[in-house]
C-alpha atoms as a PDB file:
ATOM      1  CA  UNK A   1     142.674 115.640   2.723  1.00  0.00           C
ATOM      2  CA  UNK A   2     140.161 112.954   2.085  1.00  0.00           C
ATOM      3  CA  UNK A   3     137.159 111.286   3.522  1.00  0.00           C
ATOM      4  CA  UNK A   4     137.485 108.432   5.930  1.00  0.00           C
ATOM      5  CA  UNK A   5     140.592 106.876   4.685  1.00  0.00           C
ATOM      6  CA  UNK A   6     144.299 108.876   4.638  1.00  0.00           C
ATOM      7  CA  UNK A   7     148.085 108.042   3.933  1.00  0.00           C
ATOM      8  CA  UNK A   8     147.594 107.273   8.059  1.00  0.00           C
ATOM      9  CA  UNK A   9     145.447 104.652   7.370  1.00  0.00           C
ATOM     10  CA  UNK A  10     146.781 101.300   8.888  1.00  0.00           C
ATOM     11  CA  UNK A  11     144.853  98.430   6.642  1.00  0.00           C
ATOM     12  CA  UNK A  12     144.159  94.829   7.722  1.00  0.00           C
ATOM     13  CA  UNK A  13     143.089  92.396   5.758  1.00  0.00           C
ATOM     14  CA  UNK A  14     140.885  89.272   7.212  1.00  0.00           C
ATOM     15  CA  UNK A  15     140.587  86.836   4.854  1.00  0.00           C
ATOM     16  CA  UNK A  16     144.068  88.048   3.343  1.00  0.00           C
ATOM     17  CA  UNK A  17     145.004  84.295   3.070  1.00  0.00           C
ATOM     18  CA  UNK A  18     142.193  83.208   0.506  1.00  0.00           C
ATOM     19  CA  UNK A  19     142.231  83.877  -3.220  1.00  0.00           C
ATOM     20  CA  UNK A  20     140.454  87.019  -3.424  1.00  0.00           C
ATOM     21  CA  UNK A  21     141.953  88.731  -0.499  1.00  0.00           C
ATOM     22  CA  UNK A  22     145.693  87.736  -1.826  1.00  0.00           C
ATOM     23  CA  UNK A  23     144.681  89.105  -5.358  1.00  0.00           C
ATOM     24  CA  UNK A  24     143.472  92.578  -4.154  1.00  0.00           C
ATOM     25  CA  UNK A  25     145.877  92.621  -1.199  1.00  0.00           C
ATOM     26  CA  UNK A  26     148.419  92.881  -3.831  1.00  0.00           C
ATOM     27  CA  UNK A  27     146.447  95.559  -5.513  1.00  0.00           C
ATOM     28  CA  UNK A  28     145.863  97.517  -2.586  1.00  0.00           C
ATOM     29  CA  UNK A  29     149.974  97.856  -1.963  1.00  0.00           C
ATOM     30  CA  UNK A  30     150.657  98.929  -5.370  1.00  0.00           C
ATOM     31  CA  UNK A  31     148.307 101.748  -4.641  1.00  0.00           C
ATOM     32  CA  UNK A  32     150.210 102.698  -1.258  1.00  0.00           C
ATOM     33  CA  UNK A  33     147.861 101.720   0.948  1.00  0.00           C
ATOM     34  CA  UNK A  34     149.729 100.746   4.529  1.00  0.00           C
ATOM     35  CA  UNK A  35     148.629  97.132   4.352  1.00  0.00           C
ATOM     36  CA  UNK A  36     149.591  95.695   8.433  1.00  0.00           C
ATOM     37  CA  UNK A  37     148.666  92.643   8.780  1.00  0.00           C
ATOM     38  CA  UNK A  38     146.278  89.853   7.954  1.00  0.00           C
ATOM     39  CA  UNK A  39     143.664  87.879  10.175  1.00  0.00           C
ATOM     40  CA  UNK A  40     143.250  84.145   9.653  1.00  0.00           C
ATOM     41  CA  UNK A  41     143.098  81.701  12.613  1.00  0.00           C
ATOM     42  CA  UNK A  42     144.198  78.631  11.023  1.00  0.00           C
ATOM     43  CA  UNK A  43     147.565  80.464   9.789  1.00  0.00           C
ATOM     44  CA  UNK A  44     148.472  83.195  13.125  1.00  0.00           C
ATOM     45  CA  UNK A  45     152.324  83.314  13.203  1.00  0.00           C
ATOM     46  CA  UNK A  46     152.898  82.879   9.978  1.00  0.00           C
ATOM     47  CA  UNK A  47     153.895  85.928   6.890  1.00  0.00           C
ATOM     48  CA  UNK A  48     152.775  86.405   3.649  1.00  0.00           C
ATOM     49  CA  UNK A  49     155.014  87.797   1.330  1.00  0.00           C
ATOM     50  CA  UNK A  50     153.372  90.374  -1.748  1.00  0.00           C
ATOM     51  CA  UNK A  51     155.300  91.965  -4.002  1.00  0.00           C
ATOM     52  CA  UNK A  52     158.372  92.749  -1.760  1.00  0.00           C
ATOM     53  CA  UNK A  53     156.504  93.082   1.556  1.00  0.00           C
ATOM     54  CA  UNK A  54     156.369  90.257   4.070  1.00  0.00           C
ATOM     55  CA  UNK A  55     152.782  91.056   5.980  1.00  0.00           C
ATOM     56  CA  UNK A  56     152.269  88.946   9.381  1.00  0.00           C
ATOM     57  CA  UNK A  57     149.263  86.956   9.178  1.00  0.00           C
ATOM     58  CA  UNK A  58     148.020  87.067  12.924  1.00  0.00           C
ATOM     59  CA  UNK A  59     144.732  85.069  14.893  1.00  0.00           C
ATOM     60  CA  UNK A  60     142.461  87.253  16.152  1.00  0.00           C
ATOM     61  CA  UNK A  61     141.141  90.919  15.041  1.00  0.00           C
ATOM     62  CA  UNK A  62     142.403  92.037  18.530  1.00  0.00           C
ATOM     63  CA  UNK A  63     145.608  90.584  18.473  1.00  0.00           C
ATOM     64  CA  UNK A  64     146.467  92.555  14.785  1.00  0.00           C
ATOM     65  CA  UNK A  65     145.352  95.639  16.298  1.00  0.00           C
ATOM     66  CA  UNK A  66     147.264  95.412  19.517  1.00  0.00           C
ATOM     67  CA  UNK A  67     150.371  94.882  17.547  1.00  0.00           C
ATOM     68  CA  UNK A  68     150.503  97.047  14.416  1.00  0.00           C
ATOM     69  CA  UNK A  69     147.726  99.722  15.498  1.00  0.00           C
ATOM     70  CA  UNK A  70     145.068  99.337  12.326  1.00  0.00           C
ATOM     71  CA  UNK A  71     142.411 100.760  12.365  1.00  0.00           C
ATOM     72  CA  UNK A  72     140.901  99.976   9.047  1.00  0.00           C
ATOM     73  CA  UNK A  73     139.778  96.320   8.169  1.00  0.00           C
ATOM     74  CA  UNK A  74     138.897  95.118   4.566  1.00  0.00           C
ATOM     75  CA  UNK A  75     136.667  92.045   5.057  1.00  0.00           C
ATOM     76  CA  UNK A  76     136.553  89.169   2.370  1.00  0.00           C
ATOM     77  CA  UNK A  77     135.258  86.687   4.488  1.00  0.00           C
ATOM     78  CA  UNK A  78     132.784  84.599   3.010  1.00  0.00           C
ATOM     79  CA  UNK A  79     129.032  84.898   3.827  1.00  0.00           C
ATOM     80  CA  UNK A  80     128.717  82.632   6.376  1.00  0.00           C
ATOM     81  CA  UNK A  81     131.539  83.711   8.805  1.00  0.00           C
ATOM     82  CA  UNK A  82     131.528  87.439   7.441  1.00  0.00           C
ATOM     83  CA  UNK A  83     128.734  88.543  10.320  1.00  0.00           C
ATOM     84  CA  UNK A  84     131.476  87.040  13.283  1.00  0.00           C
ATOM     85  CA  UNK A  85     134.198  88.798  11.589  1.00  0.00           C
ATOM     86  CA  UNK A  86     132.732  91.801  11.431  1.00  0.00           C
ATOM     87  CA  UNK A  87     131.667  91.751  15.318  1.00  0.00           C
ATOM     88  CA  UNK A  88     135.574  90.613  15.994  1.00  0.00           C
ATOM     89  CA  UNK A  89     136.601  93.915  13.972  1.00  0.00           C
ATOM     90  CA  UNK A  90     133.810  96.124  15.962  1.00  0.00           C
ATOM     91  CA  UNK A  91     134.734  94.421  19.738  1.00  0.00           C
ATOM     92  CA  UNK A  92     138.936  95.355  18.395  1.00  0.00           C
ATOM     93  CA  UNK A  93     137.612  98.685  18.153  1.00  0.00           C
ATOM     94  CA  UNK A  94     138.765  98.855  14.516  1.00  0.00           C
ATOM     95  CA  UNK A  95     137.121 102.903  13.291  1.00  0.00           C
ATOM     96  CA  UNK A  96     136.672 101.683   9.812  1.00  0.00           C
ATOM     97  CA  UNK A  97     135.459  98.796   8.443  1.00  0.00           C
ATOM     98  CA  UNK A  98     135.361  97.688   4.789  1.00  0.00           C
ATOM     99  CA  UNK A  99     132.938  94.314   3.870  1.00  0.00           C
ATOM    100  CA  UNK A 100     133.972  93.636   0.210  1.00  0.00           C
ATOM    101  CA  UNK A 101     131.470  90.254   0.749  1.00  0.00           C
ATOM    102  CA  UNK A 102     128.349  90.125  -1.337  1.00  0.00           C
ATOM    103  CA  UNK A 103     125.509  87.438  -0.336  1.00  0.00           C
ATOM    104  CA  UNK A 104     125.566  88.390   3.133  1.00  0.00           C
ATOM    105  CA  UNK A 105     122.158  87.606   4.671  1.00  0.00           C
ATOM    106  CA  UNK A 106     120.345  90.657   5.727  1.00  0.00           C
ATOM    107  CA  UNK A 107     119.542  89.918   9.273  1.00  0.00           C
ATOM    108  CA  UNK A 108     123.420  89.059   9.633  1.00  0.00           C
ATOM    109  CA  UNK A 109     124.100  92.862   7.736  1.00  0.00           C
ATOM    110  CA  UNK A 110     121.331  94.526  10.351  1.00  0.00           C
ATOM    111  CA  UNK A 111     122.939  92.458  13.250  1.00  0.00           C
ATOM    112  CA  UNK A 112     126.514  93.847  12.903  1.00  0.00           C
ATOM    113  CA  UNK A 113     125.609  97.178  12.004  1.00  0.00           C
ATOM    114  CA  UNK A 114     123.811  97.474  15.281  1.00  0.00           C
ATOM    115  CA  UNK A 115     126.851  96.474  16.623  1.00  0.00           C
ATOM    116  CA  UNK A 116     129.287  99.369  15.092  1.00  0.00           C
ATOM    117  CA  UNK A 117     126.822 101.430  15.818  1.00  0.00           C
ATOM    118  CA  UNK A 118     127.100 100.750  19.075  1.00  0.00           C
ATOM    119  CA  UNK A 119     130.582 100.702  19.602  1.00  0.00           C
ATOM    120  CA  UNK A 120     131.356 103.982  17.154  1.00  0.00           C
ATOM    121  CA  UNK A 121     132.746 101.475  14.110  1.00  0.00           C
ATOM    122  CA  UNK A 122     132.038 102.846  10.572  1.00  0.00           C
ATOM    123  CA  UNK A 123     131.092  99.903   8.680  1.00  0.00           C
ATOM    124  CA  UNK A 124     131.074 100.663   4.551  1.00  0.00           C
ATOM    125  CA  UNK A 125     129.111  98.028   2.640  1.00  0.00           C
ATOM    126  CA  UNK A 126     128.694  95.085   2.296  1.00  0.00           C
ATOM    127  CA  UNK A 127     128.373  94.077  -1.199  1.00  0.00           C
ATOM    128  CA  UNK A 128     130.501  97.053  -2.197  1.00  0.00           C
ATOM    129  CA  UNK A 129     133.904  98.199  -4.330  1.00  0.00           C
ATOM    130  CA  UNK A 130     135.143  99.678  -0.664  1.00  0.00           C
ATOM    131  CA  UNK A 131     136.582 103.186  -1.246  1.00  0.00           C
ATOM    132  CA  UNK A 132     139.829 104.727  -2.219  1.00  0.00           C
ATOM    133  CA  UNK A 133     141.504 108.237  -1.971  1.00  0.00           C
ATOM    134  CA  UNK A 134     143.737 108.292  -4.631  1.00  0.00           C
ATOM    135  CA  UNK A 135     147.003 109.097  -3.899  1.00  0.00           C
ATOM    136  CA  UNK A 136     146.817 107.983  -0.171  1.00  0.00           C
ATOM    137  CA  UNK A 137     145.224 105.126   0.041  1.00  0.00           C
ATOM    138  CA  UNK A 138     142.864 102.551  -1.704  1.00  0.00           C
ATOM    139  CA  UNK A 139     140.791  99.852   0.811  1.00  0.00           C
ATOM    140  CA  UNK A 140     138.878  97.159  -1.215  1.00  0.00           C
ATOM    141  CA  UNK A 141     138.534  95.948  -4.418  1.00  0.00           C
ATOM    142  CA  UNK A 142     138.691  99.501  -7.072  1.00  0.00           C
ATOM    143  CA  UNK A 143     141.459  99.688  -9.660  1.00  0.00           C
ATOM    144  CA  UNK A 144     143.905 102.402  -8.509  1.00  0.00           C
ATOM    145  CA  UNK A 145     145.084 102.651 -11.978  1.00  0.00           C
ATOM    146  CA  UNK A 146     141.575 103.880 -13.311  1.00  0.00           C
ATOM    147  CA  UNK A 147     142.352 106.859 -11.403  1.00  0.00           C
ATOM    148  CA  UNK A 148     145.603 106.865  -9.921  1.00  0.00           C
ATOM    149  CA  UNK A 149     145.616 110.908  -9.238  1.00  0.00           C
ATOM    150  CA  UNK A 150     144.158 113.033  -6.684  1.00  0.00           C
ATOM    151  CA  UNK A 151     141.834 115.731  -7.671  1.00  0.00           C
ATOM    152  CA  UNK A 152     138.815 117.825  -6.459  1.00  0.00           C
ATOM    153  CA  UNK A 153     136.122 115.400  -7.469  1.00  0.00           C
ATOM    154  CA  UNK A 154     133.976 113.111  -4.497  1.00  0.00           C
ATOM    155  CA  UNK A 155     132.289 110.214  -5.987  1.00  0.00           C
ATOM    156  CA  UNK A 156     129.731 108.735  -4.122  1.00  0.00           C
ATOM    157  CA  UNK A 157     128.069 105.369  -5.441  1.00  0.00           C
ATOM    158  CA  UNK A 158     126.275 102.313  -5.165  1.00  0.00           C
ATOM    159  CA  UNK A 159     127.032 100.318  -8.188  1.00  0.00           C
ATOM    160  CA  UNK A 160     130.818  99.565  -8.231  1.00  0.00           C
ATOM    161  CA  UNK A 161     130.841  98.858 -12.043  1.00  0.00           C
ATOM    162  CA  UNK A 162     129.516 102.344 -12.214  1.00  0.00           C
ATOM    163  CA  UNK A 163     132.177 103.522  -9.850  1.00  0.00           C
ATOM    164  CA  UNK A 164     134.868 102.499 -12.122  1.00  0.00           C
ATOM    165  CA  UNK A 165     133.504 104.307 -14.902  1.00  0.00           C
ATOM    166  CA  UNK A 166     132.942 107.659 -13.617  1.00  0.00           C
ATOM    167  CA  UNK A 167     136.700 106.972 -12.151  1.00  0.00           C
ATOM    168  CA  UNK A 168     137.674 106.391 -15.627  1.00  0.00           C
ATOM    169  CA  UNK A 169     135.682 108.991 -17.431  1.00  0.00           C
ATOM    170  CA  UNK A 170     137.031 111.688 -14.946  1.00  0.00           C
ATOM    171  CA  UNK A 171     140.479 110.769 -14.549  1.00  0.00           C
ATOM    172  CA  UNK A 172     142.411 113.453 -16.001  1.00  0.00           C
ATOM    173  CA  UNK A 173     140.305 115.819 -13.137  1.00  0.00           C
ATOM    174  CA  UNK A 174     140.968 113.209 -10.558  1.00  0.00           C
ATOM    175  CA  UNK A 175     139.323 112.473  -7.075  1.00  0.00           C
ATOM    176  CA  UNK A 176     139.657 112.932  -3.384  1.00  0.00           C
ATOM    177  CA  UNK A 177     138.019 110.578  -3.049  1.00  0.00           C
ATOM    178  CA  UNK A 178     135.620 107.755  -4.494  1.00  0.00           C
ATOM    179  CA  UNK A 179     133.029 105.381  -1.581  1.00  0.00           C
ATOM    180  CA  UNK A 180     131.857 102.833  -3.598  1.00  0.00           C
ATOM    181  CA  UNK A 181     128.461 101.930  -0.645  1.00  0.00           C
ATOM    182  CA  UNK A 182     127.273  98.928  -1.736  1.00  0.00           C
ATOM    183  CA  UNK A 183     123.584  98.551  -3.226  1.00  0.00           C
ATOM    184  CA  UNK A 184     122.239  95.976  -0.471  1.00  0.00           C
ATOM    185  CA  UNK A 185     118.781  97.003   1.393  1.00  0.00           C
ATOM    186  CA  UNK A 186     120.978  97.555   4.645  1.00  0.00           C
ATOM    187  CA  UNK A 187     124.374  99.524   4.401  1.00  0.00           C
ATOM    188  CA  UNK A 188     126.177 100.730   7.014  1.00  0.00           C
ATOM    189  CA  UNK A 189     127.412 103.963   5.107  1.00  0.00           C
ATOM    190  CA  UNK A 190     124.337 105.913   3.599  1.00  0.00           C
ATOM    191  CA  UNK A 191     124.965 108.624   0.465  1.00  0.00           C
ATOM    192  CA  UNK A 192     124.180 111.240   2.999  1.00  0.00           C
ATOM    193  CA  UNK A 193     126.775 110.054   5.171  1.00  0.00           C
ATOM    194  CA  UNK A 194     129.276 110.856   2.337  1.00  0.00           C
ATOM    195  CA  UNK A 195     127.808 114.062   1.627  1.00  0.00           C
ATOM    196  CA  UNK A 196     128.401 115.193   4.407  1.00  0.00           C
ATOM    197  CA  UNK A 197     131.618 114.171   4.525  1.00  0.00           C
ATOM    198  CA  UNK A 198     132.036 115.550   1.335  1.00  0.00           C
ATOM    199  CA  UNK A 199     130.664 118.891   2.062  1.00  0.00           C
ATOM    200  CA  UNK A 200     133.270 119.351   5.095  1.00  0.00           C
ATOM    201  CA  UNK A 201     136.107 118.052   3.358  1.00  0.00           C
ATOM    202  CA  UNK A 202     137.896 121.079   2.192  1.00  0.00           C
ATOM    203  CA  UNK A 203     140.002 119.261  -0.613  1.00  0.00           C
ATOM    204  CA  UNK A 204     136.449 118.341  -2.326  1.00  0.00           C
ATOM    205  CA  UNK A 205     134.747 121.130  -4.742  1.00  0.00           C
ATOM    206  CA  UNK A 206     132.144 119.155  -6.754  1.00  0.00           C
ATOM    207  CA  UNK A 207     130.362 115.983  -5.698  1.00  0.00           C
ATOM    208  CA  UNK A 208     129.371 113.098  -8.002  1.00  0.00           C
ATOM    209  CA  UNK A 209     126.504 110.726  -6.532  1.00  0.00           C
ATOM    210  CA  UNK A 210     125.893 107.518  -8.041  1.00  0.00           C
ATOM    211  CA  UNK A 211     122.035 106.097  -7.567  1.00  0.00           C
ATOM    212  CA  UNK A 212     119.828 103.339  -8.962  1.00  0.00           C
ATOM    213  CA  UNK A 213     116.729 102.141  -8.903  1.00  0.00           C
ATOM    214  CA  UNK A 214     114.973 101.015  -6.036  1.00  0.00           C
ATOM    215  CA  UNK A 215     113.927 102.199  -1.851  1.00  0.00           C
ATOM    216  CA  UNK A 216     114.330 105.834  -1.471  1.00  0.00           C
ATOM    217  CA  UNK A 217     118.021 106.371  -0.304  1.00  0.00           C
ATOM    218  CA  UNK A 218     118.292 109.332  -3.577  1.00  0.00           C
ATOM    219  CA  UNK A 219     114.909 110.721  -2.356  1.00  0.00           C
ATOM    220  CA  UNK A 220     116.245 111.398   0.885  1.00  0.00           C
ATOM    221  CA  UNK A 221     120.133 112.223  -0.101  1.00  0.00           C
ATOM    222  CA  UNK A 222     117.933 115.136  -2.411  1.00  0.00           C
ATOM    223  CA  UNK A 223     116.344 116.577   0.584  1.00  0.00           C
ATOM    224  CA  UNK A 224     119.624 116.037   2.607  1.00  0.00           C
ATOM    225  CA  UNK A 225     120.987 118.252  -0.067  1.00  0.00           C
ATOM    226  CA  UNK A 226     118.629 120.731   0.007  1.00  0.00           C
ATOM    227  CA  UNK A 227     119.151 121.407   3.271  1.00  0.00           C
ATOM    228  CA  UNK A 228     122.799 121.143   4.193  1.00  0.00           C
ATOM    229  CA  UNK A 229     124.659 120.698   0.820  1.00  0.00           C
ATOM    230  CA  UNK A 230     126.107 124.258  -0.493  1.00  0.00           C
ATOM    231  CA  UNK A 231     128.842 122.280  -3.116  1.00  0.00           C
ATOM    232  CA  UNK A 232     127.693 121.528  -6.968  1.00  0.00           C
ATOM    233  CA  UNK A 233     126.096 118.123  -6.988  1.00  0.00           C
ATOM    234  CA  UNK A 234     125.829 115.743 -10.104  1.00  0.00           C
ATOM    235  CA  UNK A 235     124.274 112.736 -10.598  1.00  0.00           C
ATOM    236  CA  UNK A 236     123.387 109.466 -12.172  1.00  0.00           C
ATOM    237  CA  UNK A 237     120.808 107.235 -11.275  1.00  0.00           C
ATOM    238  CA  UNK A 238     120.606 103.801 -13.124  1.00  0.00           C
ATOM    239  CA  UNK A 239     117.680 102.123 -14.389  1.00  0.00           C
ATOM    240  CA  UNK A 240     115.841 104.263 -16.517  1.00  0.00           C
ATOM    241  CA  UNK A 241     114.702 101.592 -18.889  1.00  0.00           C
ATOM    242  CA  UNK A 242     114.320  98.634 -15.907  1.00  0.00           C
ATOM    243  CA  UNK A 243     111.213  97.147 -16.269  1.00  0.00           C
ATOM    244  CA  UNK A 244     108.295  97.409 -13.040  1.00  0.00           C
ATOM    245  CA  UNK A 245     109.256  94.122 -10.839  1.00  0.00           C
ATOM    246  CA  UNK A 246     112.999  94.150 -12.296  1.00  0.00           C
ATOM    247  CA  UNK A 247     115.891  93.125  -9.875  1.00  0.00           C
ATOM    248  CA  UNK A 248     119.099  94.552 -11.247  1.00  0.00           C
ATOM    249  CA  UNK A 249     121.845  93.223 -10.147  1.00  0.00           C
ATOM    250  CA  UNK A 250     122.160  94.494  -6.515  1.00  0.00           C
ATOM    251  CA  UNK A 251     119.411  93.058  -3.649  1.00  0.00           C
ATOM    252  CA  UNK A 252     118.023  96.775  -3.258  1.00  0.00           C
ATOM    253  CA  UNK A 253     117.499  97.469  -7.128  1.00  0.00           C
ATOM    254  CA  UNK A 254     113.789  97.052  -7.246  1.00  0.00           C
ATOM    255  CA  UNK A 255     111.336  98.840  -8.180  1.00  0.00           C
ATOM    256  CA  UNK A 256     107.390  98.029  -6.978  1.00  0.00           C
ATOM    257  CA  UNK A 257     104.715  99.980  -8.524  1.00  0.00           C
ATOM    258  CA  UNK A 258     105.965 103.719  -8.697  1.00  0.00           C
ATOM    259  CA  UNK A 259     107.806 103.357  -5.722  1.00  0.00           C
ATOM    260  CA  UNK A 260     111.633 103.932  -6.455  1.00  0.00           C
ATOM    261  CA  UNK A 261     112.148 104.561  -9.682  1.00  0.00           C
ATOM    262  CA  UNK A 262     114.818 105.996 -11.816  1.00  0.00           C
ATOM    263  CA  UNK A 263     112.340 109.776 -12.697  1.00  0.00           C
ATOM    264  CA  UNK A 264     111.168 109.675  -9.727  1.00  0.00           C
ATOM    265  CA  UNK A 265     114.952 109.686  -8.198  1.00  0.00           C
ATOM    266  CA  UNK A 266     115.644 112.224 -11.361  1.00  0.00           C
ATOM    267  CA  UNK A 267     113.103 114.405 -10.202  1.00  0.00           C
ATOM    268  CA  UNK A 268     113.023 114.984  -6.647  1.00  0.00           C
ATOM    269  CA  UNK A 269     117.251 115.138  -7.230  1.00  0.00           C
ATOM    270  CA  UNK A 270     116.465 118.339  -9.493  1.00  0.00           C
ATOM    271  CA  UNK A 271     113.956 119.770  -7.068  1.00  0.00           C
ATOM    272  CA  UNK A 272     116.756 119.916  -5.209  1.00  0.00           C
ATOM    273  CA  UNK A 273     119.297 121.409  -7.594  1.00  0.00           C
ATOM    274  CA  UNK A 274     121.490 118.513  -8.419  1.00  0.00           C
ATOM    275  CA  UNK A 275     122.013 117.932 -11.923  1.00  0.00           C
ATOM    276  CA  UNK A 276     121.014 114.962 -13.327  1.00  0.00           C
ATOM    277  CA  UNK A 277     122.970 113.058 -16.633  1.00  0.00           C
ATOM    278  CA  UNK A 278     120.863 110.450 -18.854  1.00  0.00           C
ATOM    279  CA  UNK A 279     124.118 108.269 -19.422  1.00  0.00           C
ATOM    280  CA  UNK A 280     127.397 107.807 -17.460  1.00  0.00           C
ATOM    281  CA  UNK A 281     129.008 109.612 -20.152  1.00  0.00           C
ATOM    282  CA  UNK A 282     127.089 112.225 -19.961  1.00  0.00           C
ATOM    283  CA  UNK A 283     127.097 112.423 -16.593  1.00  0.00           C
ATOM    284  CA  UNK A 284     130.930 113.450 -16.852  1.00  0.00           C
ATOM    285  CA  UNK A 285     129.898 115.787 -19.555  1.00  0.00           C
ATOM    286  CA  UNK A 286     128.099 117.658 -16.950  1.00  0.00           C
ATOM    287  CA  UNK A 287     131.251 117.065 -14.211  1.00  0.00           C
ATOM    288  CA  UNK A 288     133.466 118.697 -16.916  1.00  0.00           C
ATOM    289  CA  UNK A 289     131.720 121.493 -17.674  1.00  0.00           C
ATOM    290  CA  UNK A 290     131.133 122.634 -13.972  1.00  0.00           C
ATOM    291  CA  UNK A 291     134.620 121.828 -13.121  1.00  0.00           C
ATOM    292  CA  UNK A 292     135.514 124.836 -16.045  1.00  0.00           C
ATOM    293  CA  UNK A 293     133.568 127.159 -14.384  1.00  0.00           C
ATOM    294  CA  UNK A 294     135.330 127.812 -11.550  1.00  0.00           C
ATOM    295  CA  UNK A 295     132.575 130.686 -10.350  1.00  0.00           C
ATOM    296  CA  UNK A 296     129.851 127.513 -10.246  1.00  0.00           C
ATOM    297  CA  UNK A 297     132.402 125.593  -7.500  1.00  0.00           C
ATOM    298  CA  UNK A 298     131.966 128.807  -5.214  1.00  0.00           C
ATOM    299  CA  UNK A 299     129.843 127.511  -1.967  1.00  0.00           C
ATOM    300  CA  UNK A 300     126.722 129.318  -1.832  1.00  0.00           C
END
């Protein structure tokens, strides 16, 4: 098994035609992913052909789902038309949507999250890696090769550079597999969302969680998992040496006064029984060592 994505998974691609969306297309085939069809208005009838494959290239959201039954999209629209394609995907009643698009503005992010909400559409990102379950199926923009085998390991994270290396780190234990969320002030796909995922997932033993600095979406995953969380935890929260006022990289990474800092993340996470790594490296360290004590997996 796996979390929101499967071998079942039927992938479009809007913005397939462009640069970007060709280039990780291509990579998203080589990983098996069931890649359907792509969306662009300006090029409906015609086929693109990757790596062997000829993929339809079709005009509307609607019309791609109606004909090859997707219901995944990976979005790599740019910023100004990525809020209507999003909306498109939601009103096709697409069940999984995947915004690879960073620079989004936020009232366009809150608007068509409000939206899937609505309408029952998981949206993951924007600004975000997208997710992969190796083995089955890889939406967005990770390497498969970083991690190319299925294992017992869920990675949750916002940082996709992060992602990557945790992938890499752990790949001879493999995943089932890794949400990269997106480190925007408004995702549609929370940590706790993948938690709990996570936590039902049978396939999963050991969850890895992935925070930085800034808002309070670690403070509330630790009480989440306090509450409801009975598999090992282990985490990483970047930032520890940011500076007070310091953006870092991501829109949400921010840090005012003590509000949303790295020890402060570090410490409510331990309150809660999560282990906590200084590095990324030592992070696995931790992952390692749990995974070889099989009696430490059991589910309290």
């Amino acid at each position: 098994m796996a979390i929101f994505l499967t071998k079942q998974s039927k992938v479009l691609v809007q913005g397939m035609t462009g640069a970007e969306g060709m280039r990780h297309t291509r990579r998203m085939l080589a990983a098996g992913t069931d890649v359907v069809g792509g969306v662009n208005p300006r090029k409906a009838g015609t086929t693109v052909d990757l790596d062997g494959r000829s993929i339809p290239v079709f005009g509307s959201v609607r019309e791609a789902v109606d004909a090859t039954g997707a219901d995944v999209t990976v979005v790599f629209v740019p910023p100004p038309f990525a809020k209507a394609a999003v909306l498109e995907a939601v009103d096709a009643r697409i069940g999984l949507a995947v915004v690879i698009t960073e620079g989004i503005p936020v009232h366009d992010t809150v608007a068509f999250q409000a939206h899937a909400r609505a309408h029952g559409t998981r949206i993951i990102g924007p600004n975000c890696p997208g997710l992969i379950s190796p083995g089955q199926s890889n939406a967005g923009i990770i390497p498969a090769d970083i991690a190319a085998e299925p294992g017992r390991i869920g990675l949750v994270s916002k940082s996709g550079t992060l992602t990557y290396q945790l992938m890499y780190e752990l790949r001879e234990h493999g995943f089932s597999s890794a949400v990269g969320i997106g480190g925007d002030p408004v995702v549609g796909t929370t940590h706790i969302d993948c938690l709990s995922a996570f936590e039902a997932d049978p396939d999963t033993d050991l969850i890895v969680m992935i925070g930085e600095i800034g808002g309070d979406a670690e403070e509330r995953a630790a009480d989440h998992i306090a509450a409801h969380i009975t598999k090992p935890v282990i985490a990483y929260i970047a930032g520890f040496t940011a500076p007070e006022g310091k953006t870092m990289g991501h829109a949400g990474a921010i840090v005012s006064g003590s509000t949303g800092t790295a020890e402060g993340k570090r410490k409510a996470l331990e309150a809660a029984g999560v282990q906590v790594g200084a590095t990324p490296t030592e992070t696995a360290a931790l992952v390692v060592a749990r995974l070889a004590s099989p009696q430490d997996l059991a589910h309290d």
